[in-house]
N, C-alpha and C. Protein backbone atom coordinates (compact mmCIF):
# COMPACT_ATOMS: atom_id res chain seq x y z
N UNK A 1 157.95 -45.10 107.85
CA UNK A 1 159.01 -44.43 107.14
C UNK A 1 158.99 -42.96 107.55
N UNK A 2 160.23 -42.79 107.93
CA UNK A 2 160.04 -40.82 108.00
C UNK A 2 161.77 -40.17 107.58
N UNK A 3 161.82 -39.10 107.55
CA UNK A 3 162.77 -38.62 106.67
C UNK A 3 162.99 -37.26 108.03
N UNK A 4 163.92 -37.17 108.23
CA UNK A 4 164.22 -35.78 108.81
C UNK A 4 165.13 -34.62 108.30
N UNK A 5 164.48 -33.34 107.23
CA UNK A 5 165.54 -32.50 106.18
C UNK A 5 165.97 -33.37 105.31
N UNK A 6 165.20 -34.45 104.81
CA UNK A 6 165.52 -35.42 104.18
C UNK A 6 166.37 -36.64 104.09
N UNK A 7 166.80 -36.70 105.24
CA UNK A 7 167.01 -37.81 105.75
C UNK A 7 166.69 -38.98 106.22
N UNK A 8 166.96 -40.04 106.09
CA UNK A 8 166.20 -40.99 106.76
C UNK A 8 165.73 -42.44 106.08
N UNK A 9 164.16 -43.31 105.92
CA UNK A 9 164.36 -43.98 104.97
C UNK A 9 162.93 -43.95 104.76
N UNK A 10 162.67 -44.48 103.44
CA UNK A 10 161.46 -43.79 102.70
C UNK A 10 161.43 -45.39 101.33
N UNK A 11 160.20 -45.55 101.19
CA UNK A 11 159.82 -46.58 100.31
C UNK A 11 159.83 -46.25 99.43
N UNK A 12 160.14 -46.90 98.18
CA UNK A 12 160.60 -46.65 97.00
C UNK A 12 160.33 -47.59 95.79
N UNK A 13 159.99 -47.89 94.60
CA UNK A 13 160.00 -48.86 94.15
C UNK A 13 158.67 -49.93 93.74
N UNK A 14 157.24 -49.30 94.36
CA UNK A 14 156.59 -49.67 94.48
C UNK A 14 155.57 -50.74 93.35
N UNK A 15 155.57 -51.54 93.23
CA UNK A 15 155.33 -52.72 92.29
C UNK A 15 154.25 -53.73 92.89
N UNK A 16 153.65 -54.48 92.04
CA UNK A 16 152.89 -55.98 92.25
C UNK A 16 151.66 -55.51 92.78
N UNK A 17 151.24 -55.00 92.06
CA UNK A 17 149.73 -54.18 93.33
C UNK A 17 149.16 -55.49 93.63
N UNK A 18 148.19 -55.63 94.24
CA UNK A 18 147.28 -56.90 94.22
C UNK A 18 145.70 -56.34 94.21
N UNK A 19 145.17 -57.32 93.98
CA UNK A 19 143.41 -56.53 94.21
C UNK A 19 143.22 -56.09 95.92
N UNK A 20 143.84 -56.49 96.25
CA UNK A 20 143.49 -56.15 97.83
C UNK A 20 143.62 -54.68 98.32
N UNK A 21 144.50 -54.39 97.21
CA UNK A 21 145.21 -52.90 97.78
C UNK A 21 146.47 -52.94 97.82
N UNK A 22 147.12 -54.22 98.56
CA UNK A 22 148.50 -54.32 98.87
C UNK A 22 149.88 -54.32 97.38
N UNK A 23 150.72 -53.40 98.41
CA UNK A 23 152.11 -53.67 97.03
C UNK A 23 153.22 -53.89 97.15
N UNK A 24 154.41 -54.01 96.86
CA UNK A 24 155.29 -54.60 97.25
C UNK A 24 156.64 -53.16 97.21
N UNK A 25 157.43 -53.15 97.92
CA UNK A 25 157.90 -51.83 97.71
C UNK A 25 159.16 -52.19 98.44
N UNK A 26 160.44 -51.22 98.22
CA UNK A 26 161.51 -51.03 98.79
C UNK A 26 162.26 -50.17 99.60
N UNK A 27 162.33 -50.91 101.02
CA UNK A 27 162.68 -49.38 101.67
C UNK A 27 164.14 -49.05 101.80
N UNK A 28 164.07 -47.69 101.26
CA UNK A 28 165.81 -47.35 100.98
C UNK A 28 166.26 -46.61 102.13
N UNK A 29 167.28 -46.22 102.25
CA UNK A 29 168.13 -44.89 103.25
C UNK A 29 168.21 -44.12 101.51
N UNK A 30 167.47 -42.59 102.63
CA UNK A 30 167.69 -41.79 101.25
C UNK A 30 168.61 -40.58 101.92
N UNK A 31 169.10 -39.75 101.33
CA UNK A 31 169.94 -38.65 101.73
C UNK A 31 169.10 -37.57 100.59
N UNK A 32 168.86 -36.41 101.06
CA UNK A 32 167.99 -35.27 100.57
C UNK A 32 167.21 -35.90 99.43
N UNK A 33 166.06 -37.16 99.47
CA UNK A 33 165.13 -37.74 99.62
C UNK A 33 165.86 -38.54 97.96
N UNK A 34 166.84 -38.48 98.28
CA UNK A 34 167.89 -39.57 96.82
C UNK A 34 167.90 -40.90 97.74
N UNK A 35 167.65 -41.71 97.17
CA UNK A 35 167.55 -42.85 97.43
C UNK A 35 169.04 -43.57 97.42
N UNK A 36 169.81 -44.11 98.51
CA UNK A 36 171.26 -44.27 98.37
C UNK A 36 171.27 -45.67 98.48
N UNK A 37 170.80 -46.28 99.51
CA UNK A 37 171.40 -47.83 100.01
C UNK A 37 169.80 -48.92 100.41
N UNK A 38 169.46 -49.59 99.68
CA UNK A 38 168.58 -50.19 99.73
C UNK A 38 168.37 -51.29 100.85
N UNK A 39 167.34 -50.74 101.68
CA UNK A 39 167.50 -52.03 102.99
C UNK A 39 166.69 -53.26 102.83
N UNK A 40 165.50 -53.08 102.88
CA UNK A 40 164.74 -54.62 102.52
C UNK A 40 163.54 -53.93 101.62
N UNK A 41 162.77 -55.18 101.26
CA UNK A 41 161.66 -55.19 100.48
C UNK A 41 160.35 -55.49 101.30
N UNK A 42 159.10 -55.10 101.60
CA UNK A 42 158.42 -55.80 101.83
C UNK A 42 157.09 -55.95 101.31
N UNK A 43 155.91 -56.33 101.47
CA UNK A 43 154.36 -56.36 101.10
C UNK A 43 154.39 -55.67 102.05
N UNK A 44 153.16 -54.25 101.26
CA UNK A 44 152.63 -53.55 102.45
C UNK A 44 152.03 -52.66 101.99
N UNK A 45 150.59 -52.12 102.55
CA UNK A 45 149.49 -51.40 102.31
C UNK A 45 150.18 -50.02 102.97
N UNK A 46 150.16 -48.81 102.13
CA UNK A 46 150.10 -47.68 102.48
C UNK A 46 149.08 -47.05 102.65
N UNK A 47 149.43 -46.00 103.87
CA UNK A 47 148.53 -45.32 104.50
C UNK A 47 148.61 -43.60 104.30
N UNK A 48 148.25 -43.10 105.08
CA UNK A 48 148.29 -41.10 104.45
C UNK A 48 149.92 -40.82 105.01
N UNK A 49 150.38 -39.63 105.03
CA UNK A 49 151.62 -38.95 105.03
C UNK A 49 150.95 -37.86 105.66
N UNK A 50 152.15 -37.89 107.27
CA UNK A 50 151.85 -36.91 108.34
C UNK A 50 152.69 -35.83 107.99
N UNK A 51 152.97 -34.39 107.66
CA UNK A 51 154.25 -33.72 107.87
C UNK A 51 154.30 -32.26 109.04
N UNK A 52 155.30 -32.64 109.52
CA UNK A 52 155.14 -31.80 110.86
C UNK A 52 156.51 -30.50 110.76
N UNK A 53 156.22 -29.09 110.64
CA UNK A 53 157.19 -28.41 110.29
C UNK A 53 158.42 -28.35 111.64
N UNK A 54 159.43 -28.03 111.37
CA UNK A 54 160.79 -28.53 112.20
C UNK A 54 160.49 -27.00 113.26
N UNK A 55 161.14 -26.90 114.34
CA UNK A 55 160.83 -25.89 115.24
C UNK A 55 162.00 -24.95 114.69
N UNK A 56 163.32 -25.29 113.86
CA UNK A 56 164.28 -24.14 113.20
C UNK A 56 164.52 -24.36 112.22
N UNK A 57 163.12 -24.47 111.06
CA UNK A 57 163.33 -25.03 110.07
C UNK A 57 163.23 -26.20 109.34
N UNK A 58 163.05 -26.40 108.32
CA UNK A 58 163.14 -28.01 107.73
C UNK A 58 161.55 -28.42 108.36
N UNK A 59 161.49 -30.09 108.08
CA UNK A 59 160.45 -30.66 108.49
C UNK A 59 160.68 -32.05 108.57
N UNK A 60 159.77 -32.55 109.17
CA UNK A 60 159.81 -33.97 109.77
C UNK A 60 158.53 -34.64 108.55
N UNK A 61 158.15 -35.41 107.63
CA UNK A 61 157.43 -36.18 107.05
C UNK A 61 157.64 -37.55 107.34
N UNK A 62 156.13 -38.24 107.68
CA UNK A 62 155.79 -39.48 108.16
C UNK A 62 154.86 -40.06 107.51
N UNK A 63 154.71 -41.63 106.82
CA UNK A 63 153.86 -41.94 106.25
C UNK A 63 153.61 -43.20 106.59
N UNK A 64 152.29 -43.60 107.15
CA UNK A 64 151.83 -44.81 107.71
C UNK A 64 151.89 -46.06 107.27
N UNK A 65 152.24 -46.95 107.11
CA UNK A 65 152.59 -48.52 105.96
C UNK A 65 152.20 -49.48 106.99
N UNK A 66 151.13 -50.31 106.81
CA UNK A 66 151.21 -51.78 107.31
C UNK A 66 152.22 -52.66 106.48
N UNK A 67 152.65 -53.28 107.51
CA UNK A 67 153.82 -54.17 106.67
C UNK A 67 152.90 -55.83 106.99
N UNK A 68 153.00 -56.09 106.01
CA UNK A 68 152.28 -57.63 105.69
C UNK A 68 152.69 -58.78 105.67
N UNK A 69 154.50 -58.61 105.02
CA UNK A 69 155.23 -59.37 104.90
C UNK A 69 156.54 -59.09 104.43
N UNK A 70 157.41 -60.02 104.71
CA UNK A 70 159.00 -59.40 103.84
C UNK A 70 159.25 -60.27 102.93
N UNK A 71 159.92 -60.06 101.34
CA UNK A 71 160.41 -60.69 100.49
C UNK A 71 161.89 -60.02 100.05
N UNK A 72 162.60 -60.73 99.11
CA UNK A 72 163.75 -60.65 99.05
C UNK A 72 163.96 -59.43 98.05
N UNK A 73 164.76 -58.58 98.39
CA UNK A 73 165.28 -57.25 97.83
C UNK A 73 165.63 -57.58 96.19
N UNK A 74 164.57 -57.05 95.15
CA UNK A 74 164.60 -57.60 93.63
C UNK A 74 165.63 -56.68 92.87
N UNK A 75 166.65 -56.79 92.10
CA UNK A 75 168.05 -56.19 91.97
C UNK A 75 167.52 -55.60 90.85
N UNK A 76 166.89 -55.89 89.88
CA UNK A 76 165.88 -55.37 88.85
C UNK A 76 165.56 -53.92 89.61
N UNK A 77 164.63 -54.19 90.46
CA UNK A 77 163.58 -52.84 90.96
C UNK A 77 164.97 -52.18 91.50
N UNK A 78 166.32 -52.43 92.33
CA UNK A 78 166.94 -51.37 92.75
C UNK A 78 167.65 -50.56 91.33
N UNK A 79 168.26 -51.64 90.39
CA UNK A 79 168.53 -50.95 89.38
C UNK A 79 167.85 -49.42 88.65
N UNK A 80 166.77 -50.13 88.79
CA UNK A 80 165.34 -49.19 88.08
C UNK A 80 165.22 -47.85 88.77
N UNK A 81 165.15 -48.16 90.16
CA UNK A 81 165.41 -47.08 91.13
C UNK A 81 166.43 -45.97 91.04
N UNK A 82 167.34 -46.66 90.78
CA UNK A 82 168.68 -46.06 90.61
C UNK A 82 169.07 -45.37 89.32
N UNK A 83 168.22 -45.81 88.15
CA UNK A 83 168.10 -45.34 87.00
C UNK A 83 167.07 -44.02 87.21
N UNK A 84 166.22 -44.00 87.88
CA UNK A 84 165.02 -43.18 87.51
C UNK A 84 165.62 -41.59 88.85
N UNK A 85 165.89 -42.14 89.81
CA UNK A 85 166.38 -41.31 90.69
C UNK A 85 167.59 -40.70 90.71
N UNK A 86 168.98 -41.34 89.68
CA UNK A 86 170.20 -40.73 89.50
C UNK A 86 170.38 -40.60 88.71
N UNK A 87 169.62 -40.94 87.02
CA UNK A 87 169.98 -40.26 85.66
C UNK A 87 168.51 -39.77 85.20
N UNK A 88 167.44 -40.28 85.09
CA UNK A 88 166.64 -39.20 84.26
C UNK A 88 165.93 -38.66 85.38
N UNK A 89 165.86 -38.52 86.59
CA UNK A 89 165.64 -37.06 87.11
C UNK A 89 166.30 -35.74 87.12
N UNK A 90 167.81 -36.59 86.94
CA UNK A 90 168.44 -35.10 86.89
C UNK A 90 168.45 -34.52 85.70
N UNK A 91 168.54 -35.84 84.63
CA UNK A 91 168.23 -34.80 83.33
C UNK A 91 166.98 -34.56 82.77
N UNK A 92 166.16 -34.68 83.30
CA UNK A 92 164.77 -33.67 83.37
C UNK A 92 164.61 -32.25 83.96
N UNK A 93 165.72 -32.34 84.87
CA UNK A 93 165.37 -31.23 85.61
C UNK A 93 166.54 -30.49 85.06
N UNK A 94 167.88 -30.96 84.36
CA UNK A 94 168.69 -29.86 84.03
C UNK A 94 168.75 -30.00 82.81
N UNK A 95 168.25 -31.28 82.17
CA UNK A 95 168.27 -30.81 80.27
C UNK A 95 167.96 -29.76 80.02
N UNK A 96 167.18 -29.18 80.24
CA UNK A 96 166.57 -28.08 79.64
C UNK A 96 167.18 -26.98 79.78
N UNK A 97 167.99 -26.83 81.22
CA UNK A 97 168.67 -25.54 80.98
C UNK A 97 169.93 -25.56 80.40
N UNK A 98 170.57 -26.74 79.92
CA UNK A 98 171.66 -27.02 79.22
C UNK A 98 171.04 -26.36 77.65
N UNK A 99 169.75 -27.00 77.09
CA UNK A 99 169.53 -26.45 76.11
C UNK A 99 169.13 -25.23 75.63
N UNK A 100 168.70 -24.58 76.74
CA UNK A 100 168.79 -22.83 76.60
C UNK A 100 169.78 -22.23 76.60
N UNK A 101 170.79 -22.89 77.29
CA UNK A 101 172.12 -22.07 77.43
C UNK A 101 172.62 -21.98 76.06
N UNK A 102 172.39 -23.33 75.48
CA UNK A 102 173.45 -23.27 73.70
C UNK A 102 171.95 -22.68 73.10
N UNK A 103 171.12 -22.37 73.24
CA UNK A 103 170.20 -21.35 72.13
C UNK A 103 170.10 -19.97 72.68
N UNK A 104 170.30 -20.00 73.73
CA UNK A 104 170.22 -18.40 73.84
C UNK A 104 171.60 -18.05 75.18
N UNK A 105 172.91 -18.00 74.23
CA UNK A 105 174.39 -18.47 75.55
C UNK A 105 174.51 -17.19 75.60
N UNK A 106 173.74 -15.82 75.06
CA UNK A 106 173.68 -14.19 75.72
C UNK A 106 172.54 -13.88 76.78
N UNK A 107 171.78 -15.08 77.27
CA UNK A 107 170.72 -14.56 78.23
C UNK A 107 171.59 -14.21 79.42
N UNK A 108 170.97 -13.32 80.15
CA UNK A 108 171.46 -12.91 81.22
C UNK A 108 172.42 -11.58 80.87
N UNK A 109 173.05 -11.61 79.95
CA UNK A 109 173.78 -10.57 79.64
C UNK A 109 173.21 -9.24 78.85
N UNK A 110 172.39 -8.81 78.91
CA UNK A 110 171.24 -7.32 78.14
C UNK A 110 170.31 -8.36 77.73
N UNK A 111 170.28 -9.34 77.52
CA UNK A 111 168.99 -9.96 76.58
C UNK A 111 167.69 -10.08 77.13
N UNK A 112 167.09 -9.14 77.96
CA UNK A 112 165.70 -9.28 78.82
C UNK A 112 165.09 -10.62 78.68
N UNK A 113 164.35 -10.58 77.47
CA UNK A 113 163.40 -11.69 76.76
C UNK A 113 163.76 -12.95 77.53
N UNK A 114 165.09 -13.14 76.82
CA UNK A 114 165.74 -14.51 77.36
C UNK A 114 165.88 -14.41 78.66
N UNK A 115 166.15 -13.63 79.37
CA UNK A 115 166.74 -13.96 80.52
C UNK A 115 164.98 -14.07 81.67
N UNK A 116 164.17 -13.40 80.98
CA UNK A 116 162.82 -13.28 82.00
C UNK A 116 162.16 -15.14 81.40
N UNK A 117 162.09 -15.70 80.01
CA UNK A 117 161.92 -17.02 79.51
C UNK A 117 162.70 -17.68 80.47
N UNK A 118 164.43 -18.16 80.53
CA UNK A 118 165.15 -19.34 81.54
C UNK A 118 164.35 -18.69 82.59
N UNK A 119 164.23 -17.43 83.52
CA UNK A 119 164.14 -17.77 85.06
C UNK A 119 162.15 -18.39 85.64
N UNK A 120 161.34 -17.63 84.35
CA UNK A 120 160.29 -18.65 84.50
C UNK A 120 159.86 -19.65 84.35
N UNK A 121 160.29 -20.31 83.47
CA UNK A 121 161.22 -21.41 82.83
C UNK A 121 161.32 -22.44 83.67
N UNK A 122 162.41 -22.28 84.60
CA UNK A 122 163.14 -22.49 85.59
C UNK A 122 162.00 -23.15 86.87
N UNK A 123 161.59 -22.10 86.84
CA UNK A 123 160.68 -21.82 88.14
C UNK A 123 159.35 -23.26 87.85
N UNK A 124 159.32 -22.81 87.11
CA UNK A 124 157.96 -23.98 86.15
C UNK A 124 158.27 -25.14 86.22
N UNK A 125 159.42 -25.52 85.13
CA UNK A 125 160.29 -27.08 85.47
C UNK A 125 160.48 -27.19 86.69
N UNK A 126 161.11 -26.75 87.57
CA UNK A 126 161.77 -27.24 88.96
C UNK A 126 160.79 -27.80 89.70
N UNK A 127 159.93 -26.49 90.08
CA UNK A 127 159.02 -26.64 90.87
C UNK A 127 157.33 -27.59 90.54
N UNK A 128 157.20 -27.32 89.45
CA UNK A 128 155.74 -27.80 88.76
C UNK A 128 156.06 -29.72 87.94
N UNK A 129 157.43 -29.78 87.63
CA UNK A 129 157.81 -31.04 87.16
C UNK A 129 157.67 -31.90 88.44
N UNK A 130 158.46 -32.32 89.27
CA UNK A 130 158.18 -32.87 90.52
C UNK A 130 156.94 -33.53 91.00
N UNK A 131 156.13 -32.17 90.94
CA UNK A 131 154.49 -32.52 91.56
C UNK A 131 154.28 -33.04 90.39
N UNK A 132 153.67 -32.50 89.37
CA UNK A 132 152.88 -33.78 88.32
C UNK A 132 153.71 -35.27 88.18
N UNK A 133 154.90 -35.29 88.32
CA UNK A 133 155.41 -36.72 88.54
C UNK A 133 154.85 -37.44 89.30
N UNK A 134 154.88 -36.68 90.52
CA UNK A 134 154.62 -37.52 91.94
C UNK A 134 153.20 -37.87 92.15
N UNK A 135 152.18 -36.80 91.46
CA UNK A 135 150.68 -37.10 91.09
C UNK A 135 150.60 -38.16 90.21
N UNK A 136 150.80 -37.69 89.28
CA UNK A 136 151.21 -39.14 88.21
C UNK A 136 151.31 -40.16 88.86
N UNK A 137 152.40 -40.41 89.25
CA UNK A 137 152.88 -41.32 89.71
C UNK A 137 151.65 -42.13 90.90
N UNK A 138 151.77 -41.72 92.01
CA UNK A 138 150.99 -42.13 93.00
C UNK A 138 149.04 -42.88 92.41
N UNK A 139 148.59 -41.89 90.97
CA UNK A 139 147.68 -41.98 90.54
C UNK A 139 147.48 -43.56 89.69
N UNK A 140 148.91 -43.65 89.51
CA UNK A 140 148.83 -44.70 88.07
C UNK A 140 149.35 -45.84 89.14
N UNK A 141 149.80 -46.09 90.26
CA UNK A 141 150.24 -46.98 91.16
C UNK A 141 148.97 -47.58 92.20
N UNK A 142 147.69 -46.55 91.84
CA UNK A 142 146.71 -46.60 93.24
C UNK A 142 147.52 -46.11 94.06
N UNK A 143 148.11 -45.75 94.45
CA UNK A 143 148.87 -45.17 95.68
C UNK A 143 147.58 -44.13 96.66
N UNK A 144 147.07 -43.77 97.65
CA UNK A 144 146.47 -42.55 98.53
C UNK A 144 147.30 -41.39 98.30
């Protein structure tokens, strides 16, 4: 799987661990690493993630997968996918500034306090939400 500026296709979905290690996962076409069009499913042991910075920018990320076997694309797991990647990521990442705006709808305008709270705020959610997901995540899956 590799992604170029986020492009490209990238596994997704990852389910059925087994004792062996192996799991069952879905590889999508993602567009700026959104998961759009689901191609197949298969069994397959993941390996580490190479990332190589772009020569004008951007970057190239690569991540090693033995593929074990193919099974049939589960409409459940794309749903799920599609739930977790097009409604509560985004409103994780913008609830919150929807709800500052109606408690404090003068930040930015003289209100220091408020306005120095949303932009660290900001900075914290955006950037710091993501990673503990993706730690999370990878941790509670066995994932490397």
């Amino acid at each position: 799987m590799s992604t170029w500026n986020g492009i490209g296709t990238k596994y997704l979905g990852f389910s059925h661990r087994q004792p062996d290690g192996t799991h069952h996962a879905t590889e999508w076409f993602v567009i700026s690493y959104m998961p759009v069009v689901p191609l197949r499913r298969y069994r397959l042991v993941v390996g580490t993630t190479q990332y190589a910075p772009g020569a004008v920018g951007g970057g190239t990320s690569t991540t090693a997968h033995r593929v074990l076997g193919r099974s049939r694309v589960r409409v459940r797991d794309v749903l799920t996918t599609y739930l977790i990647w097009w409604v509560a990521g985004p409103a994780l990442v913008l609830g919150p500034f929807f709800l500052m705006a109606r408690v404090a709808p003068d930040a930015g305008r003289g209100s220091a306090f408020w306005s120095a709270a949303i932009v660290i705020g900001a900075l914290v959610w955006v950037v710091g939400l993501p990673l503990l997901l993706v730690s999370r995540s990878r941790r509670w899956r066995g994932l490397p």
